[in-house]
Protein backbone atom coordinates (compact mmCIF):
# COMPACT_ATOMS: atom_id res chain seq x y z
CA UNK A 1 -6.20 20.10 29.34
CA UNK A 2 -5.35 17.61 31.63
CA UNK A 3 -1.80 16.32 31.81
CA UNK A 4 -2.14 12.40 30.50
CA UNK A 5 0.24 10.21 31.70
CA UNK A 6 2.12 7.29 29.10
CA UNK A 7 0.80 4.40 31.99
CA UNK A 8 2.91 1.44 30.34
CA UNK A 9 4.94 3.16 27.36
CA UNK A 10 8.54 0.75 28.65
CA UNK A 11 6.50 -2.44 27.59
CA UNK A 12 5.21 -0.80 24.38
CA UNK A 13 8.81 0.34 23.69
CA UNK A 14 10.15 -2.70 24.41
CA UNK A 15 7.71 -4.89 21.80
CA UNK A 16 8.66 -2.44 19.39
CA UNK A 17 12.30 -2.78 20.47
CA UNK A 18 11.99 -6.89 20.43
CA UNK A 19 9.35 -7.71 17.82
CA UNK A 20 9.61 -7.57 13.83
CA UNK A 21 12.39 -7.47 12.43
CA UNK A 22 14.47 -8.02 15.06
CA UNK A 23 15.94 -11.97 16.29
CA UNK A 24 17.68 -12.09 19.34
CA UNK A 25 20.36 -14.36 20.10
CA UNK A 26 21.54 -15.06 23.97
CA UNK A 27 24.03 -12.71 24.22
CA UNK A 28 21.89 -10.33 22.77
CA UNK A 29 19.59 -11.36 25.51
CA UNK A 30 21.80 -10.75 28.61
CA UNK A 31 21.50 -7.18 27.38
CA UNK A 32 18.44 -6.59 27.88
CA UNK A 33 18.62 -5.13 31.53
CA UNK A 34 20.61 -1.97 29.95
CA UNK A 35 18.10 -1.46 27.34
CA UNK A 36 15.41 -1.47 30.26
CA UNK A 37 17.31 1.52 31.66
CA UNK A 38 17.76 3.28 28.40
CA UNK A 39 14.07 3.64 28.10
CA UNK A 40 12.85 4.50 31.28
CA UNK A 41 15.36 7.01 30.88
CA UNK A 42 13.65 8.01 27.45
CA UNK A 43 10.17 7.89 29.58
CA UNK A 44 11.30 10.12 32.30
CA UNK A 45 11.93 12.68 29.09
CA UNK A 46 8.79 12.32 27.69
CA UNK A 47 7.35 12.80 30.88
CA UNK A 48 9.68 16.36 31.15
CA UNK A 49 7.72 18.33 27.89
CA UNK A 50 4.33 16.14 28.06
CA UNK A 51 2.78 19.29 30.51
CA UNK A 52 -0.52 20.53 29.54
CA UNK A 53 -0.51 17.66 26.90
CA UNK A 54 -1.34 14.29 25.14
CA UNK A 55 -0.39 11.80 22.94
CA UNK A 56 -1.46 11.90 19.67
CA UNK A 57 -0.23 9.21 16.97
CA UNK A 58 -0.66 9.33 13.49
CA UNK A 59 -4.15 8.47 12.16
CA UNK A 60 -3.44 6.69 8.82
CA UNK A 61 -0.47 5.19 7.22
CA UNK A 62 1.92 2.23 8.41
CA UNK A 63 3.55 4.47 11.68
CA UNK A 64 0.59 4.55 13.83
CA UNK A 65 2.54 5.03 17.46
CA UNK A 66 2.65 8.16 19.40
CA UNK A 67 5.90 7.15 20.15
CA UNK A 68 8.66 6.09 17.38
CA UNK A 69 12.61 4.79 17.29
CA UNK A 70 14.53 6.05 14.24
CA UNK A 71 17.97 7.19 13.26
CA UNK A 72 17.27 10.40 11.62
CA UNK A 73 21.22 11.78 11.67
CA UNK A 74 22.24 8.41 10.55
CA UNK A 75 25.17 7.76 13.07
CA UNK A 76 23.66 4.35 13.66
CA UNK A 77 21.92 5.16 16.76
CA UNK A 78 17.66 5.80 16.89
CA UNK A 79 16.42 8.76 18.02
CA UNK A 80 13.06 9.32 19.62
CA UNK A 81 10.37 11.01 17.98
CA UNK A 82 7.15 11.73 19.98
CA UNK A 83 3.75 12.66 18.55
CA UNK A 84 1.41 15.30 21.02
CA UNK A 85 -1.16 17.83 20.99
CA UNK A 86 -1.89 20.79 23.19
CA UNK A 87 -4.23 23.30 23.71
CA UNK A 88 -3.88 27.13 22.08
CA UNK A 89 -1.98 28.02 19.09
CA UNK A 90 0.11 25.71 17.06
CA UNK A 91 -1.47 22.64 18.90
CA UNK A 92 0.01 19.59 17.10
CA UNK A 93 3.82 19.12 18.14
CA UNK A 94 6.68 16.75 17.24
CA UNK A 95 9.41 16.05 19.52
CA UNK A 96 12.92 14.99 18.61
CA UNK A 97 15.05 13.12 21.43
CA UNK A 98 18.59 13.07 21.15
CA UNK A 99 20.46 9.78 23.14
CA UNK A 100 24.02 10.23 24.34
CA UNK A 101 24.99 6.86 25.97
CA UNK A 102 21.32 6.41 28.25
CA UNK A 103 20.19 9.65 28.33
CA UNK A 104 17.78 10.86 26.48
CA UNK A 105 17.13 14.37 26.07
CA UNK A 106 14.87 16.97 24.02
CA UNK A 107 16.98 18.48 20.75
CA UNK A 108 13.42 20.05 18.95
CA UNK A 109 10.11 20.29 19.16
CA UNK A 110 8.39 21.36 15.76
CA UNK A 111 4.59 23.29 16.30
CA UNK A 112 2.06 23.16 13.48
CA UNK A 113 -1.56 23.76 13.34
CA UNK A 114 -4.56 21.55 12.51
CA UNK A 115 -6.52 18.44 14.58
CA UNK A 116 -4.81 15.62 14.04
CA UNK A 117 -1.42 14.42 12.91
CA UNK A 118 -2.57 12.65 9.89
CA UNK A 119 0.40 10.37 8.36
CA UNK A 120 4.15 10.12 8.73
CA UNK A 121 6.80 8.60 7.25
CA UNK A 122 10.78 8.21 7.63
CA UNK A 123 12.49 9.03 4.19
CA UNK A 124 16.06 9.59 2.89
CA UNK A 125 15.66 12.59 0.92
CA UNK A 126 18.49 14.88 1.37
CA UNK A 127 20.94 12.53 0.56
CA UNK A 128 23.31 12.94 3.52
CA UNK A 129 22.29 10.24 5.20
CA UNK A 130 19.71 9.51 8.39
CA UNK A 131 15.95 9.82 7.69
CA UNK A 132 13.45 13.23 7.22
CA UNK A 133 10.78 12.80 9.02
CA UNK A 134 7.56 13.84 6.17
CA UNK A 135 4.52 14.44 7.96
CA UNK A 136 1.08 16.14 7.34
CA UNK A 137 -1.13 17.46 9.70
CA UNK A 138 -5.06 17.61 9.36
CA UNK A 139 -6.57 21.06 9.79
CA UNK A 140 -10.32 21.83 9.79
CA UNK A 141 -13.05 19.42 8.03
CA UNK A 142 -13.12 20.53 4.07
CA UNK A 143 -9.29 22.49 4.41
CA UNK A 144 -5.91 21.33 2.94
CA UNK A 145 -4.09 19.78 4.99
CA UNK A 146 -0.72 20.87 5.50
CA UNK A 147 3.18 18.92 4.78
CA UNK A 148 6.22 19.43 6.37
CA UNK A 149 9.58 17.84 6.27
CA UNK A 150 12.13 17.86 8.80
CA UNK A 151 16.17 16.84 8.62
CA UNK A 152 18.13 16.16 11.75
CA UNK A 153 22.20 16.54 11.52
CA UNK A 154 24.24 17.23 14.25
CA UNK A 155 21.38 17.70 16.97
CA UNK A 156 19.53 20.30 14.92
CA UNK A 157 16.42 19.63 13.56
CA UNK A 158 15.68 22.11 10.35
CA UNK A 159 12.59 22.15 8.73
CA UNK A 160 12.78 21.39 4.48
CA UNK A 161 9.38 22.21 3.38
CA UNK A 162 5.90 23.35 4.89
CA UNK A 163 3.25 23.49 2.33
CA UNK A 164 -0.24 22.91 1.83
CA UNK A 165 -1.50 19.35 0.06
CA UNK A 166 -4.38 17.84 -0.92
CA UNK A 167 -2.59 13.92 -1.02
CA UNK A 168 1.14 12.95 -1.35
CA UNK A 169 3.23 9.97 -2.36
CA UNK A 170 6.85 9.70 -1.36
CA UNK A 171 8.86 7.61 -3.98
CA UNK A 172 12.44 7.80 -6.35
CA UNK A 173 11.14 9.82 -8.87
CA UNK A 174 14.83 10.01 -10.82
CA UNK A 175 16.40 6.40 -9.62
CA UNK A 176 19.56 8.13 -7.48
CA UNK A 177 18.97 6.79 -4.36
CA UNK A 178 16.88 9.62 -2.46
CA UNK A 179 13.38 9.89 -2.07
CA UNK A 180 11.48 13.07 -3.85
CA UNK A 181 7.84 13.69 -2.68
CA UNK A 182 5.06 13.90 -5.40
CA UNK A 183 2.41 16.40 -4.52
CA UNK A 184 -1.26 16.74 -5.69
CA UNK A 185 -2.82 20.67 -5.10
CA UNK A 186 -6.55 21.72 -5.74
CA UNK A 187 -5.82 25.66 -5.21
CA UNK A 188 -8.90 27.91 -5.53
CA UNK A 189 -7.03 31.23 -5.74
CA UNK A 190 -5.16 29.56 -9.03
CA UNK A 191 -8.50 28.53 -10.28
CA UNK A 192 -6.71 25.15 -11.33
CA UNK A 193 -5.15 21.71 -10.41
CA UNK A 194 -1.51 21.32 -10.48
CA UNK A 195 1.12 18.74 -9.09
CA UNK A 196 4.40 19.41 -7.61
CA UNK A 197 7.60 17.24 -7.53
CA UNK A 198 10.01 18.07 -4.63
CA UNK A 199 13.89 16.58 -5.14
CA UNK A 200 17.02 17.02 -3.82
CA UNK A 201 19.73 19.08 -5.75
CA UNK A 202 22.58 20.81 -4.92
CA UNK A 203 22.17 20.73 -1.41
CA UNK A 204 18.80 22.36 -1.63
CA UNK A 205 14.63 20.66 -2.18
CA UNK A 206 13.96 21.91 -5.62
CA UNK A 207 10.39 21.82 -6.96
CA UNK A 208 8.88 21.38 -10.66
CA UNK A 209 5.17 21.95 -10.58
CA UNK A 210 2.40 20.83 -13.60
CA UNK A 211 -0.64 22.16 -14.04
CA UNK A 212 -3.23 19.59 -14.34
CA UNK A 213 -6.47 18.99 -16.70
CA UNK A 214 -9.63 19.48 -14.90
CA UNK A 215 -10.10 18.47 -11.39
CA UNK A 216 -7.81 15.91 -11.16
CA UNK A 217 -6.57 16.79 -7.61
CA UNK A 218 -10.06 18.13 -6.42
CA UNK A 219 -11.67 14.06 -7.46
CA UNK A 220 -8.75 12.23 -7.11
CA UNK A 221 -9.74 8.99 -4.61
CA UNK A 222 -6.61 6.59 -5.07
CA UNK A 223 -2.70 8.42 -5.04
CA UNK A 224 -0.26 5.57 -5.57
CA UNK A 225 3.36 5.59 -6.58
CA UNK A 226 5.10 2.33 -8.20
CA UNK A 227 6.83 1.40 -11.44
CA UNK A 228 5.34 1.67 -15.44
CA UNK A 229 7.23 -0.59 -18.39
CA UNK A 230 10.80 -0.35 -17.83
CA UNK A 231 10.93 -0.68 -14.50
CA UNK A 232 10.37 3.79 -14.71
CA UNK A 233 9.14 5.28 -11.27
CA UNK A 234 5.96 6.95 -11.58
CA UNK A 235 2.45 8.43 -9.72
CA UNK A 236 -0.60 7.10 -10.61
CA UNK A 237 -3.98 9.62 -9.71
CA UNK A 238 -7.36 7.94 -10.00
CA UNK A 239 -10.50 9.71 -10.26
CA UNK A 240 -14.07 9.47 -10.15
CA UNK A 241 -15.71 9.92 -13.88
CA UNK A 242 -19.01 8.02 -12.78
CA UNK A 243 -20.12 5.26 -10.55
CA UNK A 244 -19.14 2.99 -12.45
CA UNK A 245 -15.67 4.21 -14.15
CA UNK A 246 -12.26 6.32 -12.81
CA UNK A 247 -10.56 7.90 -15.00
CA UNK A 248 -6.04 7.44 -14.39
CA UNK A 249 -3.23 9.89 -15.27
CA UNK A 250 0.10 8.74 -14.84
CA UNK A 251 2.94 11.16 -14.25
CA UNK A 252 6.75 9.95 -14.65
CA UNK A 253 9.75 12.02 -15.15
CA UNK A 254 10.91 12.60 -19.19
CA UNK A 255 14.14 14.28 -19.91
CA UNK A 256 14.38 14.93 -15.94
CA UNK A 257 10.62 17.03 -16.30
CA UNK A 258 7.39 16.08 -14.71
CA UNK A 259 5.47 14.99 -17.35
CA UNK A 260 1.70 13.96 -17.55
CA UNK A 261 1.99 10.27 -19.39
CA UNK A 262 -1.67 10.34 -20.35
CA UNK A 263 -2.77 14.37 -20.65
CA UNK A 264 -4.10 13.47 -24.01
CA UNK A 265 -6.43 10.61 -22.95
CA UNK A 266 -6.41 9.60 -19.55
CA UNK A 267 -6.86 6.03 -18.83
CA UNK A 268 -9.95 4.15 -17.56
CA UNK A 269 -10.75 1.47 -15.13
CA UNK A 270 -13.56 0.29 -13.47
CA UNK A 271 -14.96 1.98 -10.06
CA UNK A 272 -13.48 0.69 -7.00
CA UNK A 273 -10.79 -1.24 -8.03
CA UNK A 274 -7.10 -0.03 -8.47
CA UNK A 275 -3.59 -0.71 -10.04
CA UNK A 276 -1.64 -3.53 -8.74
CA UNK A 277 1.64 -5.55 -9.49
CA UNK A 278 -0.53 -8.54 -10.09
CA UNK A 279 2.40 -10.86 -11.50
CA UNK A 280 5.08 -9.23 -9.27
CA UNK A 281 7.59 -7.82 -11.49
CA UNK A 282 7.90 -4.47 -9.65
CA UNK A 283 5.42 -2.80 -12.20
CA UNK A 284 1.60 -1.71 -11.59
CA UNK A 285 -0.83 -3.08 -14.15
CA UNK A 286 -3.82 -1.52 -15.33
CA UNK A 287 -7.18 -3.59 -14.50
CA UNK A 288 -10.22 -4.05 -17.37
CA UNK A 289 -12.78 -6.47 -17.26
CA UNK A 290 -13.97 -8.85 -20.03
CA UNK A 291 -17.63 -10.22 -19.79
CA UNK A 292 -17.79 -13.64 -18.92
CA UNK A 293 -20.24 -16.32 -20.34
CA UNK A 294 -22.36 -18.58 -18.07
CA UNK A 295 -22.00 -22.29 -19.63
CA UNK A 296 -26.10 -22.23 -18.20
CA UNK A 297 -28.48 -19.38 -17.63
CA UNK A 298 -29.21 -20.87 -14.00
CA UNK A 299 -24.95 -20.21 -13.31
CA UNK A 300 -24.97 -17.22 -11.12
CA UNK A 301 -21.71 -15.73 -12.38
CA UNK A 302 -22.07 -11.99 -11.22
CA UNK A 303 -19.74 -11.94 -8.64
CA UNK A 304 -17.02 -13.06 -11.23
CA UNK A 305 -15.08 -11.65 -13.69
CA UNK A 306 -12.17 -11.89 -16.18
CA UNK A 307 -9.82 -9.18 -15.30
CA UNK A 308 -7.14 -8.40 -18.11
CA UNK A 309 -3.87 -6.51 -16.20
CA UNK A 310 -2.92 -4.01 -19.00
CA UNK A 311 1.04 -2.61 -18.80
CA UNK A 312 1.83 0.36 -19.08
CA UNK A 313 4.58 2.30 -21.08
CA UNK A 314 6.88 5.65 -21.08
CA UNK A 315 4.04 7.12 -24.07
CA UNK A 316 1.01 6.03 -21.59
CA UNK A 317 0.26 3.32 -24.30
CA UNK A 318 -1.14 -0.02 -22.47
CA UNK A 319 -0.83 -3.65 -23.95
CA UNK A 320 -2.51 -6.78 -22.90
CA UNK A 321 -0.84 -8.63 -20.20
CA UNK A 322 -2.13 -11.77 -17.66
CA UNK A 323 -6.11 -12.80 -17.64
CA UNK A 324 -7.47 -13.56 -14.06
CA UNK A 325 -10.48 -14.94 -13.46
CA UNK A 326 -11.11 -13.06 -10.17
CA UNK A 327 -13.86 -14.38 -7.68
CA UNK A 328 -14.82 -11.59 -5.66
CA UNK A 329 -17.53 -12.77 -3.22
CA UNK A 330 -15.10 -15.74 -2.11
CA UNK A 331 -11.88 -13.66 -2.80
CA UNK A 332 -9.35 -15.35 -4.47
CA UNK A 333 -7.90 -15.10 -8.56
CA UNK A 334 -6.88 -17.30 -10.85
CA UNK A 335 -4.16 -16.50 -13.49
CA UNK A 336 -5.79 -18.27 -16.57
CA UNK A 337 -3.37 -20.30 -18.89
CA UNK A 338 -3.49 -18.74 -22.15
CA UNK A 339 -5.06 -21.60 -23.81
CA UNK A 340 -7.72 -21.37 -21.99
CA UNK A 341 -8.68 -17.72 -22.34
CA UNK A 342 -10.71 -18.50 -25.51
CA UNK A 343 -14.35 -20.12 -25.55
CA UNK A 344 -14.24 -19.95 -21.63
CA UNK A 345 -17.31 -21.11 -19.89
CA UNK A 346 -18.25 -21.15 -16.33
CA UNK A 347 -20.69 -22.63 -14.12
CA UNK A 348 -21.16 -22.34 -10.40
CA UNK A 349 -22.70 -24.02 -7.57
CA UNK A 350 -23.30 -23.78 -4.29
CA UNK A 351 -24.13 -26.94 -2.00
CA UNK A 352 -24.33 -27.29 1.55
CA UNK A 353 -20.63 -25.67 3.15
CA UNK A 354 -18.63 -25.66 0.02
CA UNK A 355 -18.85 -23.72 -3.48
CA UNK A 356 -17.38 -24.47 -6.56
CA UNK A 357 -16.53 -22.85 -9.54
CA UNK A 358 -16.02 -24.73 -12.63
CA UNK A 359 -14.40 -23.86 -15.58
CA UNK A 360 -14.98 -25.51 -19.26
CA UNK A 361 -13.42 -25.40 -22.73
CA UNK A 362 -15.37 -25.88 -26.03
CA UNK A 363 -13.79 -29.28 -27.45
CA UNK A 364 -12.71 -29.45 -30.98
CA UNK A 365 -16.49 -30.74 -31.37
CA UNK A 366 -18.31 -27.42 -29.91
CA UNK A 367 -19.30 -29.15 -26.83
CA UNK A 368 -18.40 -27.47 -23.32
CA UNK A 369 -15.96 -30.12 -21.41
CA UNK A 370 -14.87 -29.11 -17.54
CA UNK A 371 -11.14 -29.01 -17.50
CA UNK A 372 -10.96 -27.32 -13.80
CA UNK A 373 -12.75 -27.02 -10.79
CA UNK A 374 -12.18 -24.39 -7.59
CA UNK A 375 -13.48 -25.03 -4.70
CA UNK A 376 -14.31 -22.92 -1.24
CA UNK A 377 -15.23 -24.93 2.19
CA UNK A 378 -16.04 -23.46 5.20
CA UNK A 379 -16.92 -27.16 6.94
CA UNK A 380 -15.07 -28.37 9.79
CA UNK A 381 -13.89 -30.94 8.16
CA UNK A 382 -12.49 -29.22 5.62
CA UNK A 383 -8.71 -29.97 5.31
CA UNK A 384 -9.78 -33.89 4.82
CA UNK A 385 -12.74 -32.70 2.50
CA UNK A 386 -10.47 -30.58 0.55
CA UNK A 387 -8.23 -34.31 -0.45
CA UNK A 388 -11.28 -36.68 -1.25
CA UNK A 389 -12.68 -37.32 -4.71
CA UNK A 390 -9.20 -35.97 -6.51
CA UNK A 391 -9.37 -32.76 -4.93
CA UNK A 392 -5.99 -31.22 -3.60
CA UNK A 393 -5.22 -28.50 -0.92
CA UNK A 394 -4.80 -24.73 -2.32
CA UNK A 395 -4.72 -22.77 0.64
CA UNK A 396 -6.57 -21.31 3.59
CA UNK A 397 -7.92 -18.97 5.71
CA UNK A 398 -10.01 -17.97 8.91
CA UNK A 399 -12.33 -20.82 8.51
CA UNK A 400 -12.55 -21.28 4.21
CA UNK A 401 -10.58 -23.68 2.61
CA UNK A 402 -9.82 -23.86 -0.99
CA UNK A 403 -9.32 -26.59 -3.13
CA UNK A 404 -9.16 -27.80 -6.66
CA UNK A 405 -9.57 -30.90 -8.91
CA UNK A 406 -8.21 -31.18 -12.37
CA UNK A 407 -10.89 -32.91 -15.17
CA UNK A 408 -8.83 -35.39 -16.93
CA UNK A 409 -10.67 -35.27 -20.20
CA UNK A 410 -9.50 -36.47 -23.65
CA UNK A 411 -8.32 -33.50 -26.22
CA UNK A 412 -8.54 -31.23 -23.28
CA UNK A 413 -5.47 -29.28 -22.63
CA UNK A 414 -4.99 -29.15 -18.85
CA UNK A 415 -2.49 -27.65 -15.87
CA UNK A 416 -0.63 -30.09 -13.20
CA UNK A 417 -1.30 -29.67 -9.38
CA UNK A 418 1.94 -27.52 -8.90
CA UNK A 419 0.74 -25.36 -11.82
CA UNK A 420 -2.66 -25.14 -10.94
CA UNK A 421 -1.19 -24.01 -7.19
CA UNK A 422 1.16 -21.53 -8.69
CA UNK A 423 -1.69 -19.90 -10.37
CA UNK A 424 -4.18 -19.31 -7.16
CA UNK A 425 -4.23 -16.35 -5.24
CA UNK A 426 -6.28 -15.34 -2.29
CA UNK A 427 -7.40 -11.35 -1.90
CA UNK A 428 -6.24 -9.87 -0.47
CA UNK A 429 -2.59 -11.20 -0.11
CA UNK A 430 -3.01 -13.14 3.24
CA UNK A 431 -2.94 -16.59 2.75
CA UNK A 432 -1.71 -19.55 4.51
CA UNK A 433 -0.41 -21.34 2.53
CA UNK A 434 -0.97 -25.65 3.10
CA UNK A 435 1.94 -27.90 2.57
């Protein structure tokens, strides 16, 4: 394999170095001549081990560069980690750089097999401060792939764990500060499905493993980790049942076990959608959808639907929380007032560049009355269309842009502008939002 050669990796580093997170200030600036010479220094290292090799970032997850700046030994300063593949045995490598003052220099290099390095992430799991690096490697089409996690202290890189996975979620499964790592197995030898939980105690990764109903591993498509009623860290594993339902376990910790919240009946939501925090209070709700009536037969209302977020408790019991009506062809939500939830009617049209979706209330004397109207434009015009005829502004984006106009109608119990804003969301959550 030919030797590849990192042609402009100082101007990547540096946008990584000088982008985000980070706001410079001038004497920050006049630095930046030294921090030039730190990482050419850093390339000519890479450039020492890259023989007989390429780069080879991550393929999924949120650190995507070959190339990545973190304190793993946590004595303030980042260290290097570099992503590569060879030829022969063990071909997927990590190396660990080690800076003292502006030299870098190779501490580790960690070999594992398999095609591609598939995610990786920087977690605080041993509780001693820095980051482990958790990664997982791709083998062959149809195989496991493999985890491993790695601690740095003292220029030593050791390696925690090495097993094989079928999908993993990294979150604080007890609340004390370190990370544990939630594991999902479909092992053929076994003849089952089981989870593992990996945590830190007494100076050692400890594991307590479940067995698991089914295939739950084997047809899980959605592993996500995030918070039930009570603010309680959890995993939640979604899995096919049909094509048009998945069927959801939940698995939290109960008198410091693993525990599977819903063995005894698994909960259900409809086929491609998943959990979210929908009202932002740190805990996922549970999606199911309410039919929704057409105030005409012409009203093409397929593409729409009331979505009731269901919480979730400790006992895997779910209650009734927010009602969105949840426009997916023009994607955007509305959280619905809960006066309104009852004798809901909708009508839509579509005229020209702009749609609207309009929603009416039954008055005291059966008939339907509009109380709301949404709008989506994708004019030129359509910041100054989006203000005529008592519409105002919601939002934006690419070239749509979304408006409203509140009915004023006698005995019909409406929202304000703010509220009516407050309640509109785009999907997903990019919006630019219009002042």
């Amino acid at each position: 394999m030919k030797r590849r050669i990192l042609v402009g990796i100082l101007p990547v580093l540096l946008i990584i170095l000088l982008s985000g997170c980070f706001v410079l200030d001038p004497d920050e600036l006049l630095t930046l001549p030294k921090q030039a010479e730190d990482y050419y220094n850093l390339q000519q290292a890479i450039d020492e081990v890259m023989k007989d090799a390429e780069y080879s970032a991550p393929i999924s997850g949120e650190n995507r560069q070959a190339v990545q700046l973190k304190d793993l030994d946590g004595d303030g300063n980042n260290e290097a980690v570099l992503f590569a593949k060879t030829e022969g045995e063990h071909p997927l490598k990590i190396y660990v750089f080690n800076r003292v003052g502006a030299v870098f220099s190779a501490i580790a290099c960690m070999e594992g097999d398999g095609i591609n390095f598939d995610t990786v992430q920087f977690c605080q799991i041993d509780g001693q401060g820095g980051l482990e690096i958790v990664v997982s490697r791709q083998l062959n089409e149809g195989v496991p792939q493999t985890l491993s996690v790695y601690a740095t202290q003292d220029s030593t890189v050791t390696e925690l764990l090495n097993i094989s996975d079928n999908r993993f979620v990294v979150t604080d499964f007890n609340a004390d500060g370190a990370e544990d790592i939630f594991v999902l197995h479909a092992d053929a030898a076994r003849q089952d499905d089981f989870a593992e939980l990996y945590f830190w105690k007494d100076n050692a990764l400890c594991c307590d493993s479940l067995s698991l109903p089914g295939t739950v591993a084997e047809s899980a498509v959605n592993l996500q980790a995030g918070k039930i009623s009570g603010e309680i860290p959890a995993a939640f594993v979604a899995g096919a049942l049909d094509e048009t339902e998945q069927a959801v376990y939940v698995f939290a910790l109960q008198q410091g076990r693993l525990t599977n919240l819903t063995a005894e009946k698994p909960l259900r939501i409809p086929a491609n959608w998943s959990l979210m925090d929908i009202d932002a209070d740190g805990e996922l709700e549970l999606p199911r959808l309410r039919a929704v009536s057409a105030l005409d037969s012409s009203d093409d209302t397929n593409g729409i639907k009331l979505v009731c977020w269901q919480d979730i408790d400790a006992t895997g019991t779910v209650t009734d929380g927010f009602v969105n009506l949840h426009n997916s062809a023009e994607q955007w939500y509305f959280t619905l007032p809960d006066f309104w939830q009852e004798n809901l009617l909708l009508a839509t049209r579509q005229t020209g560049d702009y749609s609207c979706t309009a929603i009416y209330q039954k008055s005291s004397a059966g008939d339907p009355v509009q109380v709301l109207a949404l709008y989506a434009y994708s004019g030129e015009d359509g910041a100054q269309w989006a203000t005529q005829d008592g519409r105002f502004l919601l939002g934006s984006r690419e070239n749509t842009v979304y408006a409203a106009k509140i009915t004023e109608t006698p005995g019909a119990e409406s929202l304000r502008e703010d509220a009516v804003m407050a309640r509109f969301h785009l999907l997903p959550d990019q919006i630019t939002v219009v002042s």
